[in-house]
Protein backbone atom coordinates (compact mmCIF):
# COMPACT_ATOMS: atom_id res chain seq x y z
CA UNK A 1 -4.95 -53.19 -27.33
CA UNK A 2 -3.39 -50.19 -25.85
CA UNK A 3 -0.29 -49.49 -24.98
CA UNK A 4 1.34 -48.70 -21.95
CA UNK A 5 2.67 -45.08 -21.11
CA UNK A 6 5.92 -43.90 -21.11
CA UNK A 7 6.18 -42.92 -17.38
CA UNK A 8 8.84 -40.22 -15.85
CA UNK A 9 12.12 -41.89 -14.22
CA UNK A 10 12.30 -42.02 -10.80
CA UNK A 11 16.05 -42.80 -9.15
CA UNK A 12 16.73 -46.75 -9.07
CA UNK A 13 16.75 -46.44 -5.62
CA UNK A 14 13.66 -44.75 -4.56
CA UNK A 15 11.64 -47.66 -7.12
CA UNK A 16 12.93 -49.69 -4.76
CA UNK A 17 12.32 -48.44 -1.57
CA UNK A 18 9.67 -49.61 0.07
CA UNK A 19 6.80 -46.96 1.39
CA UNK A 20 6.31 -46.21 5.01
CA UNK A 21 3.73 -49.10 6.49
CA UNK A 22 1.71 -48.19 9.10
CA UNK A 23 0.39 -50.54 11.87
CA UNK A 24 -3.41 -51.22 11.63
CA UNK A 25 -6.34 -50.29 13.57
CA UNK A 26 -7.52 -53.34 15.93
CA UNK A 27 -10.80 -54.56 15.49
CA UNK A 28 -13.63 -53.63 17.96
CA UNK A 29 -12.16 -55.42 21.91
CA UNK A 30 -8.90 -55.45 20.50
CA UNK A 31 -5.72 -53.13 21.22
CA UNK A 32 -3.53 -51.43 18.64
CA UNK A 33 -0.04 -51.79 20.38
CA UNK A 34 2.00 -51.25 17.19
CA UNK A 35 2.80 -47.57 16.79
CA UNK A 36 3.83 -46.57 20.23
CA UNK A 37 0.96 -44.38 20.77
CA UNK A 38 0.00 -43.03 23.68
CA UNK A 39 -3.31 -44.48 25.30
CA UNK A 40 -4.62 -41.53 27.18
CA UNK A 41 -6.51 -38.68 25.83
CA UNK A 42 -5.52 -35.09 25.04
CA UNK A 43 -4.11 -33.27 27.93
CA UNK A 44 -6.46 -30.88 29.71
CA UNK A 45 -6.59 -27.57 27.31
CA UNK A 46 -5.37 -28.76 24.25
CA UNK A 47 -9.07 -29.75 22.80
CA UNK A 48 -9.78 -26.31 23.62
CA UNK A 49 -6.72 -24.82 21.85
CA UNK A 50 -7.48 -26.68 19.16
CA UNK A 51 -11.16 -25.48 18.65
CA UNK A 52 -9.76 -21.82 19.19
CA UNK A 53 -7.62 -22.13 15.65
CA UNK A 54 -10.76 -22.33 13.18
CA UNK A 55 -9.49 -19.29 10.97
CA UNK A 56 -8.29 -21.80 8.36
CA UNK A 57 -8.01 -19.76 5.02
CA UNK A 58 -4.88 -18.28 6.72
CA UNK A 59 -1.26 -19.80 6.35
CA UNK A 60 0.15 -20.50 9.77
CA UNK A 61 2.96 -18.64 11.49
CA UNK A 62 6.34 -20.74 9.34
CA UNK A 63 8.37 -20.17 12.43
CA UNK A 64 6.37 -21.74 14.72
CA UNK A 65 6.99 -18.70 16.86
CA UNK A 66 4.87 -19.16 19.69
CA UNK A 67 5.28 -22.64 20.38
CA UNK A 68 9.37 -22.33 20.00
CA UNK A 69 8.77 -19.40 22.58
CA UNK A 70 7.33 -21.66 24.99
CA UNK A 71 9.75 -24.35 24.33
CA UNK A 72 12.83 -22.15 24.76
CA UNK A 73 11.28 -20.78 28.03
CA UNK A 74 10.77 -24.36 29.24
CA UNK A 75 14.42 -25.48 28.58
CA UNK A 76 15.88 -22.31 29.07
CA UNK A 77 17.43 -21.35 25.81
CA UNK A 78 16.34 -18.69 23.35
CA UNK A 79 13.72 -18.96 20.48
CA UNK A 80 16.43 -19.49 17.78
CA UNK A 81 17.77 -22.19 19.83
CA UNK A 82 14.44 -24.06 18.57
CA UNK A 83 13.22 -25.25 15.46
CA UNK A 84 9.84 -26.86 15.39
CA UNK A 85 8.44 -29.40 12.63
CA UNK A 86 5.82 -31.59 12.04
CA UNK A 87 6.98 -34.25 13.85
CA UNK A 88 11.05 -35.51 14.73
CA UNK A 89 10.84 -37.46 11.12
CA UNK A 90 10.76 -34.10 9.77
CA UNK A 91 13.49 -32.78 11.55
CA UNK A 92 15.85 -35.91 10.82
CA UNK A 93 15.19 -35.51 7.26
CA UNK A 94 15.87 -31.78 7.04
CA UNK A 95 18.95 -31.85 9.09
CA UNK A 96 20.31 -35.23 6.79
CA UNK A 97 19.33 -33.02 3.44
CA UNK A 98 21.76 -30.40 4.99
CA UNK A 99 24.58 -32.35 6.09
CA UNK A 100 25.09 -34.98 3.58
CA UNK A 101 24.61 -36.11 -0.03
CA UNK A 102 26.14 -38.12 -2.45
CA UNK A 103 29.45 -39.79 -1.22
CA UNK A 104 28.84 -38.78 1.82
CA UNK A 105 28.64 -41.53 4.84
CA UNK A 106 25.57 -41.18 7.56
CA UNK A 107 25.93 -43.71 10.75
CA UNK A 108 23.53 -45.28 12.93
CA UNK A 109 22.65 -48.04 14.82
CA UNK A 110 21.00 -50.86 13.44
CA UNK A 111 18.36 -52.51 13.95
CA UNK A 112 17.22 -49.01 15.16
CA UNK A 113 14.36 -46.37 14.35
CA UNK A 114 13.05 -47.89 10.66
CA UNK A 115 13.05 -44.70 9.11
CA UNK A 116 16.63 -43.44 9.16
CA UNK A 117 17.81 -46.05 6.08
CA UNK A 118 15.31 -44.55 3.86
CA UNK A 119 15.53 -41.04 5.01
CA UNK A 120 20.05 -41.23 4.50
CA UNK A 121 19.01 -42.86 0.81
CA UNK A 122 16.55 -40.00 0.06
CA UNK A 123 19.12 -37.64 0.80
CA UNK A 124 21.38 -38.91 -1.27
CA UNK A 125 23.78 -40.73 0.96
CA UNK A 126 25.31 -43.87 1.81
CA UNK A 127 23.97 -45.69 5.01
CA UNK A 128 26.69 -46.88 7.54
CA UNK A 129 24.66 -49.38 9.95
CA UNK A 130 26.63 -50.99 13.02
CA UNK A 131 24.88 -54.09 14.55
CA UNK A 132 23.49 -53.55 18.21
CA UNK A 133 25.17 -54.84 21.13
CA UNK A 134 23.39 -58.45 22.22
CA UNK A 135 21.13 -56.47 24.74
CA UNK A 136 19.62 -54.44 22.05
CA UNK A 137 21.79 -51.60 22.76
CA UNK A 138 24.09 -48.91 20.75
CA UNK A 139 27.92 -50.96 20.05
CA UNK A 140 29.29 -46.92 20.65
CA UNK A 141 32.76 -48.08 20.56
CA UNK A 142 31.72 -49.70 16.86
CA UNK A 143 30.23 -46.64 15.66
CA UNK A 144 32.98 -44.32 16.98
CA UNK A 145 35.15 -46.59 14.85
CA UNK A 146 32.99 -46.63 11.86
CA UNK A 147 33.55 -42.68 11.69
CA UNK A 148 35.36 -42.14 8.17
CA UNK A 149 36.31 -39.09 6.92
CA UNK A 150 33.42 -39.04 4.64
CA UNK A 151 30.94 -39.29 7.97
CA UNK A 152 28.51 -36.32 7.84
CA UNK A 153 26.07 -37.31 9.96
CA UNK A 154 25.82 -39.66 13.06
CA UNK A 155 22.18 -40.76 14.43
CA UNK A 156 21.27 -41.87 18.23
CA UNK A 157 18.45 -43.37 18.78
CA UNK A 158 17.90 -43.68 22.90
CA UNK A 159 15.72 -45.27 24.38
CA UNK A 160 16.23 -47.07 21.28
CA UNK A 161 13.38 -47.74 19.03
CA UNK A 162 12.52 -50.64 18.50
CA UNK A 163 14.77 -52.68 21.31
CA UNK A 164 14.38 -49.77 24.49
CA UNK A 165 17.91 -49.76 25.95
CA UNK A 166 19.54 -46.18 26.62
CA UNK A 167 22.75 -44.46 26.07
CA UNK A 168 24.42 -43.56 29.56
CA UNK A 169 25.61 -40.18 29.53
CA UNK A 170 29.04 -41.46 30.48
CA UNK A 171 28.53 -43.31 27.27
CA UNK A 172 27.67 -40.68 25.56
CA UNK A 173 30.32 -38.26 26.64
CA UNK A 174 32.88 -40.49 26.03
CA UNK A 175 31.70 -41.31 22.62
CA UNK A 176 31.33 -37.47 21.14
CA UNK A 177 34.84 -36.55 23.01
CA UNK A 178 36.07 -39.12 19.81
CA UNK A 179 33.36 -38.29 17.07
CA UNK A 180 35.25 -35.18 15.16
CA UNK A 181 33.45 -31.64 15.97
CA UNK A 182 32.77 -30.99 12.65
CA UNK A 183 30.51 -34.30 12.19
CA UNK A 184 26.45 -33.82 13.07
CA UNK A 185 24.98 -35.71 15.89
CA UNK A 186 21.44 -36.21 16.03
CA UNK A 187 20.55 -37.45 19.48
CA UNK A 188 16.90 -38.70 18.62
CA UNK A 189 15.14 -38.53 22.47
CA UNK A 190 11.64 -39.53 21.09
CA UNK A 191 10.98 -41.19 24.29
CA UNK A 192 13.01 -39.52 26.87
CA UNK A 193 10.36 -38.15 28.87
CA UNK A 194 9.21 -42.21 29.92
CA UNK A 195 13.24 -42.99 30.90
CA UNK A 196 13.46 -43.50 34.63
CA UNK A 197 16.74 -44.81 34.90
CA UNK A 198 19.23 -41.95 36.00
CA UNK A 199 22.53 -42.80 34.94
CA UNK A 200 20.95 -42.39 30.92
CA UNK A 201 21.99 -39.00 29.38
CA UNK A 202 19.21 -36.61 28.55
CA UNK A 203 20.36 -34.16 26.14
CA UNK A 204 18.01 -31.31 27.27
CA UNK A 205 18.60 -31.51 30.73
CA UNK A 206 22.30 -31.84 30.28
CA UNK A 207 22.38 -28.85 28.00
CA UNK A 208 24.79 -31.18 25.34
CA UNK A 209 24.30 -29.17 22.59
CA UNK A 210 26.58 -26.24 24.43
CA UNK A 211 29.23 -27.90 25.10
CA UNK A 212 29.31 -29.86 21.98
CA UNK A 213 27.42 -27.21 18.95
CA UNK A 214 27.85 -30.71 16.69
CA UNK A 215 25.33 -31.85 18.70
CA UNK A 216 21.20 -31.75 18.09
CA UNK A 217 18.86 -32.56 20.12
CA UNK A 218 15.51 -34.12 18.80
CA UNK A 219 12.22 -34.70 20.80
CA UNK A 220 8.60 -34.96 19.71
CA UNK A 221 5.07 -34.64 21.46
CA UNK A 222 3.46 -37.62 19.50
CA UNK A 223 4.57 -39.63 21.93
CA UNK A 224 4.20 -39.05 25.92
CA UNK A 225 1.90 -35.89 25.24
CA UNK A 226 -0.29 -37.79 23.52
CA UNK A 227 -0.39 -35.40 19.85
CA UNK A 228 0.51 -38.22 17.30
CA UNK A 229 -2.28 -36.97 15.07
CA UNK A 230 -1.27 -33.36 15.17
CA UNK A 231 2.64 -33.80 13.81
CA UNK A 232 5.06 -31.76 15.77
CA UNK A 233 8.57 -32.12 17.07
CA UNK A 234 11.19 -30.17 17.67
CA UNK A 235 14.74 -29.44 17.45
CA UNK A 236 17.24 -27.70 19.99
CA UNK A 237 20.53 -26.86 19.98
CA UNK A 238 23.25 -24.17 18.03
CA UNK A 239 21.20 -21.43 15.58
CA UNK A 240 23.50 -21.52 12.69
CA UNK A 241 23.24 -25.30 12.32
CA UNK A 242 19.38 -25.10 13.27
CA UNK A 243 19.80 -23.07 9.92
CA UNK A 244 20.79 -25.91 8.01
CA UNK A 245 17.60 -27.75 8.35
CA UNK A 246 15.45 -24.32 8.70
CA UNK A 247 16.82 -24.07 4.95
CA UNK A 248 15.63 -27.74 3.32
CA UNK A 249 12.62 -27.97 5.95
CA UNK A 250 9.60 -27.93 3.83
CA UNK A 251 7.60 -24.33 4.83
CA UNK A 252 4.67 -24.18 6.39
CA UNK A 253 4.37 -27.71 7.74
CA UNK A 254 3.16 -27.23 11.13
CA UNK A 255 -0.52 -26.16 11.61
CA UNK A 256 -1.64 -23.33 13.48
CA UNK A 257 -3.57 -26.48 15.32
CA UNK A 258 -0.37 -28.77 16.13
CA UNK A 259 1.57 -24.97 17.67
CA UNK A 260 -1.69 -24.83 19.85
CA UNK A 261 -1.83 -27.94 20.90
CA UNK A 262 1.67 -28.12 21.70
CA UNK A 263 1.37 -24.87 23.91
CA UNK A 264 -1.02 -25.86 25.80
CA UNK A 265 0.51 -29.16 26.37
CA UNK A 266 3.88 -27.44 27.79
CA UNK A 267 1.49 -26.04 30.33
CA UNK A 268 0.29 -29.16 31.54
CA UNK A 269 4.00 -30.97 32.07
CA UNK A 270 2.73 -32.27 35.37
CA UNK A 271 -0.37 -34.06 34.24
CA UNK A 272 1.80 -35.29 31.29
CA UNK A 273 4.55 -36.56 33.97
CA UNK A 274 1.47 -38.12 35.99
CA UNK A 275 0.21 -39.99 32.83
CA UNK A 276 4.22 -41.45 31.68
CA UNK A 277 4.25 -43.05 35.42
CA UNK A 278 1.11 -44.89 34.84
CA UNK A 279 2.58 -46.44 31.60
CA UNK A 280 6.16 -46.75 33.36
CA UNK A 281 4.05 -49.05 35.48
CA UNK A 282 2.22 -50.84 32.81
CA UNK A 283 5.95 -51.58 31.58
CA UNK A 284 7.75 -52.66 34.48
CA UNK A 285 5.19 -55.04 35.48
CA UNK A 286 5.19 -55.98 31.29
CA UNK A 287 8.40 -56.86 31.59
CA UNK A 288 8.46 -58.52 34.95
CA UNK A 289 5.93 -60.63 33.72
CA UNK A 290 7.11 -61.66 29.96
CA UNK A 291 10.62 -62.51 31.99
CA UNK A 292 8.64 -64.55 34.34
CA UNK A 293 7.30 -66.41 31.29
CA UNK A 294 10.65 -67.38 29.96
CA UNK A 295 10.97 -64.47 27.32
CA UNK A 296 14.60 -62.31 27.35
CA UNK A 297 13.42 -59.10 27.07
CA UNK A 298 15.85 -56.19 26.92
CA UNK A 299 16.11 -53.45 29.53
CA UNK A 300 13.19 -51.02 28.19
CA UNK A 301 13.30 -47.12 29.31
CA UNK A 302 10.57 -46.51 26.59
CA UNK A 303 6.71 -47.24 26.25
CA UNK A 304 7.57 -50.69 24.64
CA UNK A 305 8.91 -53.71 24.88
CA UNK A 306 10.99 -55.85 22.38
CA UNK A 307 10.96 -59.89 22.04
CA UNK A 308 13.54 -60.63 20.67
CA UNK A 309 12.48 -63.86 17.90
CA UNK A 310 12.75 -64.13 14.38
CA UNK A 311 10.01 -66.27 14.76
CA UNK A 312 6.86 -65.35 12.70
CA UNK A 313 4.50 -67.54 14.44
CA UNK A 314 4.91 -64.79 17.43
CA UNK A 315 3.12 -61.64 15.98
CA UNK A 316 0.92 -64.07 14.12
CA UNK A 317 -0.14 -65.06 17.80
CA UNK A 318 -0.84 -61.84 18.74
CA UNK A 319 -2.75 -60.68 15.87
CA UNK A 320 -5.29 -63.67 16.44
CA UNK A 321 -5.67 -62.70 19.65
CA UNK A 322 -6.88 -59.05 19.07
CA UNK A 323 -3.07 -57.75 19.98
CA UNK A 324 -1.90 -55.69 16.93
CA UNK A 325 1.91 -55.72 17.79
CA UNK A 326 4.91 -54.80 15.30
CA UNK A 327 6.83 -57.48 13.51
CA UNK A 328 10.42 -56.95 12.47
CA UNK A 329 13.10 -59.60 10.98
CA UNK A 330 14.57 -59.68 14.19
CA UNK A 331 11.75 -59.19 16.59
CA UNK A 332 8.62 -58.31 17.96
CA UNK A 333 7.69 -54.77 19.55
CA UNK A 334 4.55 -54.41 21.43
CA UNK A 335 3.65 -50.80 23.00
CA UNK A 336 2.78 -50.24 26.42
CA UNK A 337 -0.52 -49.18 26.18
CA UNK A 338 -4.30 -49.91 27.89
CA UNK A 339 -4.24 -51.35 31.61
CA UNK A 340 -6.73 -54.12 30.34
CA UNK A 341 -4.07 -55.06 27.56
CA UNK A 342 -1.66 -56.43 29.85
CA UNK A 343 -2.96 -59.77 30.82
CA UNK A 344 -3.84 -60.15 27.17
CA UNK A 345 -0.31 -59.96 26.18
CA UNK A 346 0.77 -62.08 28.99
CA UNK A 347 -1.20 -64.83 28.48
CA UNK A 348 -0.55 -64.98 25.33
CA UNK A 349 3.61 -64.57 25.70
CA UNK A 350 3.03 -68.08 28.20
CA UNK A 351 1.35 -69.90 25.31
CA UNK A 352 4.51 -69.37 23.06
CA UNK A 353 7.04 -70.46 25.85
């Protein structure tokens, strides 16, 4: 009989956290509508970008240099003003490493994106969550007040992920005039380029991070450029605390691929913007029709919608009927995704009303 080994220790907490679990492929008719991916293919050029990077015995560029060159030129800001990693988890877990740590307090909405708990533990810090408002919403005026002055690190989530409402930018203005300047705020725009309605702030186009250097803001192309497989987000706002994150990132991350592809993507904006109304569509008339069912679904600005239902029967529904949706305690989210996946959903929504 042999023994077992002695193993290393890992922290307490990291035994216990639970690793990342990633929605499932859908069997052959059906539709994966779990990840927020988006349906349509690569944007014209970025295939052929992609081919053109074969010399792959070479590191790539670690600054990203090219792509944050045609990301500062697109929002107007300089190269510095950029940092670029593989993908916005990245960046929210380089810029946590470098603002907080042990006893320090990091505060978010909740439920919200389901990586920030694990990515404020990792670093070492203590999560603040403050409940939603009932329409899925941020409670601002709660997480002003939950500032301490142990706070480090604030995270907004808008549209928010998984429930879709946004943050107004009077909302917003009025909650960072309270937040103290010296206190990072993530504003975590995964989605903004599918928001529609205009009185929600949108960090780039407002320029926040100027007026406000505490402020960063986050966007990705895995989501309305279509370039989930390829891993790249990126960061803009003030260089020295872009430095912060540039200093715990880990190096080399983003392939000379994902910089291509996301080049070649910035030159195709208006195909992109062509492809986000088609899905806006698919949502509204989603929603319209899940409301007309009896289901209250929140005001979405992203490519999802959230029921609301603690109800495990629901997904369990959806999953037998070749929809492969994404369960949480609180609710269900289902992407916006094929045309032909719409009825689908619907008729399935009536059966559970």
């Amino acid at each position: 009989m042999t023994s077992e080994p002695t193993l290393p220790r890992i922290r307490p907490e990291i035994a216990a956290l639970p690793p990342y679990k990633q929605g499932r492929p859908a069997d052959a008719g059906g539709f994966k509508l779990s990840s927020n991916e988006n349906p349509f293919e690569p944007l014209p050029g970025v295939v052929e970008a992609l081919q053109a990077q074969s010399t792959l015995n070479r590191y790539p560029d670690a600054t990203a240099g090219g792509l944050r060159a045609a990301l500062g030129a697109t929002y107007g800001v300089a190269a510095d003003a950029v940092l670029v990693a593989a993908g916005s988890v990245s960046l929210l877990a380089a810029f946590l490493q470098a603002a907080a740590s042990t006893g320090d307090e990091v505060v978010y909405a909740w439920r919200s994106f389901e990586a920030y708990p694990g990515l404020v533990l990792v670093a070492g810090a203590t999560s603040v969550p403050v409940p939603n408002r009932p329409d899925g919403g941020h409670d601002l005026d709660a997480m002003a007040a939950a500032v301490t002055e142990r706070t480090r690190c604030i995270l907004l989530c808008t549209p928010n992920n998984p429930t879709g409402p946004v943050i107004t930018s009077e909302e917003f203005a009025a909650f960072v005039a309270r937040v103290p300047s010296d206190v990072l705020i993530l504003l975590d725009e995964a989605y903004a380029e599918f928001v529609t309605d205009p009185a929600a702030v949108n960090g780039l186009g407002e320029r926040v991070f100027e007026a406000h250097p505490n402020v960063v803001v986050l966007r990705t192309f895995s989501k309305a450029y279509g370039l989930a497989a390829l891993r790249v987000g990126y960061a803009i706002g003030h260089p020295r605390v872009l430095d912060g994150a540039r200093a715990t990132m880990i190096p080399l991350s983003v392939t000379a691929q994902a910089e291509a592809a996301g080049v070649a993507s910035l030159e195709h904006r208006a195909e992109m913007a062509e492809r986000v109304a088609v899905i806006v569509d698919r949502r509204e008339r989603l929603v319209a029709g899940l409301r007309e069912a009896g289901w209250d679904v929140p005001d979405t600005q992203a490519n999802f919608v959230w029921l609301p239902t603690a109800d495990p029967a629901v997904a369990a529904a959806f999953d037998a009927a070749g929809l492969i949706v994404r369960p949480f305690p609180e609710g269900v989210r289902i992407s916006v995704g094929e045309e032909e996946s719409l009825e689908r959903i619907l008729e399935v929504a009536r059966s559970l009303r």
